[in-house]
C-alpha atoms as a PDB file:
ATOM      1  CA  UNK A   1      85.838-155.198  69.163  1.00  0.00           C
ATOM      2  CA  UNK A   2      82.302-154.069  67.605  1.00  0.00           C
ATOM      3  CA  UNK A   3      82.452-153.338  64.120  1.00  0.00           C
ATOM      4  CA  UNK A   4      80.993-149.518  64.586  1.00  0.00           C
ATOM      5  CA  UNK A   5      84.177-149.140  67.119  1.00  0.00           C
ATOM      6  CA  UNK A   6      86.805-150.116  65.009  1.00  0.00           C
ATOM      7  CA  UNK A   7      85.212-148.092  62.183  1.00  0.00           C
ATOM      8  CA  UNK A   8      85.687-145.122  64.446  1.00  0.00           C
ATOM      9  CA  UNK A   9      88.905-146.040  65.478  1.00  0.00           C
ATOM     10  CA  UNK A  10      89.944-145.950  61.547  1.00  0.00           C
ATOM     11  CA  UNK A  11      88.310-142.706  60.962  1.00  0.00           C
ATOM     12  CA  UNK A  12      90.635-141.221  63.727  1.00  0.00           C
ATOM     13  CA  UNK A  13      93.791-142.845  62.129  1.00  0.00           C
ATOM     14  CA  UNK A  14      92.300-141.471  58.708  1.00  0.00           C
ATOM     15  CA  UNK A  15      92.240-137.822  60.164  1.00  0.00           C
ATOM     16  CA  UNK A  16      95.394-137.867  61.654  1.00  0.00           C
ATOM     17  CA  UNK A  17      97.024-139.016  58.697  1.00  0.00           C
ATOM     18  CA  UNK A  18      95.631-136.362  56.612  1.00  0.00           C
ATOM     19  CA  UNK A  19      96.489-133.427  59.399  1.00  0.00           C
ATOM     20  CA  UNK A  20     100.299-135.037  59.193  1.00  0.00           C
ATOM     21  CA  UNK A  21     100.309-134.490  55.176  1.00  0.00           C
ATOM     22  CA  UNK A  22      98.952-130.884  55.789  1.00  0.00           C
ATOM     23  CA  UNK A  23     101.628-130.530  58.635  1.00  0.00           C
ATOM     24  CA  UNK A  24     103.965-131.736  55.532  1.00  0.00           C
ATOM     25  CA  UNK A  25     103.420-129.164  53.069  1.00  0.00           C
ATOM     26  CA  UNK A  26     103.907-126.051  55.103  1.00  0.00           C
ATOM     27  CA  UNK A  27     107.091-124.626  54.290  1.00  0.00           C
ATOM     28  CA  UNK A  28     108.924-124.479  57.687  1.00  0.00           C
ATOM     29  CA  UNK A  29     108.405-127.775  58.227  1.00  0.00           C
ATOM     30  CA  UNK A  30     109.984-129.087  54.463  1.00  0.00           C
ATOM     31  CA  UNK A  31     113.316-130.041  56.594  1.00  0.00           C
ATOM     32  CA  UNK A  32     111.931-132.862  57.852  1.00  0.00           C
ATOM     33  CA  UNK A  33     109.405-133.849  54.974  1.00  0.00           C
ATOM     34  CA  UNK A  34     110.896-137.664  54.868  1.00  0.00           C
ATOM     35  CA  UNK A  35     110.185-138.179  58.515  1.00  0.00           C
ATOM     36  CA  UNK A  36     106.415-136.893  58.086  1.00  0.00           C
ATOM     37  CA  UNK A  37     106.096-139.223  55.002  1.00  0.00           C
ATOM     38  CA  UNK A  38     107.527-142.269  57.261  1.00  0.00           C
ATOM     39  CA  UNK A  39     104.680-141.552  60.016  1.00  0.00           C
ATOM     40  CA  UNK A  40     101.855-141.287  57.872  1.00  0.00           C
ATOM     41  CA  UNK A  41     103.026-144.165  56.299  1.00  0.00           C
ATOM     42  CA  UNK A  42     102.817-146.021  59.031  1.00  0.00           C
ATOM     43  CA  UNK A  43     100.039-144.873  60.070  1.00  0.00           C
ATOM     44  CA  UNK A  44      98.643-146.119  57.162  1.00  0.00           C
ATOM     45  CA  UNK A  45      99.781-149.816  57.898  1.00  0.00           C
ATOM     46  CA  UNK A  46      98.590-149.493  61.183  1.00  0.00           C
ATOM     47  CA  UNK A  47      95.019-148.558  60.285  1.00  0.00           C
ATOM     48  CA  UNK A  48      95.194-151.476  57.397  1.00  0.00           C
ATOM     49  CA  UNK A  49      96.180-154.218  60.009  1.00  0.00           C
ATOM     50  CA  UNK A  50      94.137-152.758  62.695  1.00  0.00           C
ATOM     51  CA  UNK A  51      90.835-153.344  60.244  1.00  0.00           C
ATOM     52  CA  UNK A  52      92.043-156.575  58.690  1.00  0.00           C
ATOM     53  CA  UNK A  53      92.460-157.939  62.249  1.00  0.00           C
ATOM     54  CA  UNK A  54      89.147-156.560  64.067  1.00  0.00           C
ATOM     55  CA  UNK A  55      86.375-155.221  60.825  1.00  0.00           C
ATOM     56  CA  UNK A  56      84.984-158.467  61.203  1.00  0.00           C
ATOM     57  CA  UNK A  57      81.006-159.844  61.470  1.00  0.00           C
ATOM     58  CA  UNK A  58      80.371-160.826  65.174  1.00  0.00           C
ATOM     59  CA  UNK A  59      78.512-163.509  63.946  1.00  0.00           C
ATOM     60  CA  UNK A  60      80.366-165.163  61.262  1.00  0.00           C
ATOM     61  CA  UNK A  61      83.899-163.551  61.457  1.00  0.00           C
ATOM     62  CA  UNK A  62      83.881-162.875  57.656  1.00  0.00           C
ATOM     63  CA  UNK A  63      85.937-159.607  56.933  1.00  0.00           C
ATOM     64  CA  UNK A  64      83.281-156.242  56.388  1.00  0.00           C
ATOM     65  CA  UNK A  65      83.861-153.752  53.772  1.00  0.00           C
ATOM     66  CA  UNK A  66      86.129-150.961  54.822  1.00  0.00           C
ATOM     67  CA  UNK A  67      84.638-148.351  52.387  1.00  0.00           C
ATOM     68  CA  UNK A  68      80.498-148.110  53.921  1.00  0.00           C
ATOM     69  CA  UNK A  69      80.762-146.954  57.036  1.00  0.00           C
ATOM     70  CA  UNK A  70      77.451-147.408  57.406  1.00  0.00           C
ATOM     71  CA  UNK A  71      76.983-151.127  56.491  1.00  0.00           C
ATOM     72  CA  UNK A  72      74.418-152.499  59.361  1.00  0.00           C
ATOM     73  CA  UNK A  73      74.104-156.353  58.094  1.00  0.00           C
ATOM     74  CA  UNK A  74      76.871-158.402  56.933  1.00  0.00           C
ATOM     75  CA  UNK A  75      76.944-159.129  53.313  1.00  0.00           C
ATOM     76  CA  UNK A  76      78.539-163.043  54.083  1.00  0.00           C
ATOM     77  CA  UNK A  77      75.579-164.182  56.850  1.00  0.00           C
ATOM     78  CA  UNK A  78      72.977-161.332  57.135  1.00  0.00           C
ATOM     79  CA  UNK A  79      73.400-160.774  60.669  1.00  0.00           C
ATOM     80  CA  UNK A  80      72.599-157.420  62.064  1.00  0.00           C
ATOM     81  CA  UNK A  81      75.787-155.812  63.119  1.00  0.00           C
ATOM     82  CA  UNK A  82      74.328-153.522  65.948  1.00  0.00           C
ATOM     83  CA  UNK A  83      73.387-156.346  67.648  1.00  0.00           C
ATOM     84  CA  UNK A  84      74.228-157.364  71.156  1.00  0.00           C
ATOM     85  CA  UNK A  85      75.446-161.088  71.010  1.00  0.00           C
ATOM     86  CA  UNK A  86      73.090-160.751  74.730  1.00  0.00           C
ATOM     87  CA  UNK A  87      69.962-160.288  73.337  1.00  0.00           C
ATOM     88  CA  UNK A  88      70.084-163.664  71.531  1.00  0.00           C
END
């Protein structure tokens, strides 16, 4: 999986995770508060294995940074990331 992808991928989990906690807090929905904790929870774990396993460098495999979302060469090897392994 390219790097950009999985950073979108993350983004998505991100967003639903933070709808969920809004989805939390309204007051009709307090009854089942420890059930919307538990999914965003694991959404959370998902979205931390999902980038450990596949935020990689093509190039070198080295793990990215999961903060800059708009990190275009790899810190480790100083390959381009938007590159197409093709083109070589």
């Amino acid at each position: 999986m390219k790097p950009k992808t999985c950073r979108k991928i993350l983004n998505i989990i991100t967003s639903v995770g933070l709808c969920v906690v809004l989805l939390a807090n309204i007051p009709p929905l307090n009854f089942i508060r420890k059930e919307i904790v538990a999914c965003v929870a694991l959404l959370a774990i998902g979205g931390l294995i999902l980038g450990f396993i596949f935020l990689r460098c093509p190039h070198c495999k080295k793990l990215l940074n999961f903060l800059w979302s708009s990190q275009s060469i790899c810190h480790n090897c100083g390959a381009r990331l938007d590159e197409d392994d093709s083109k070589s």
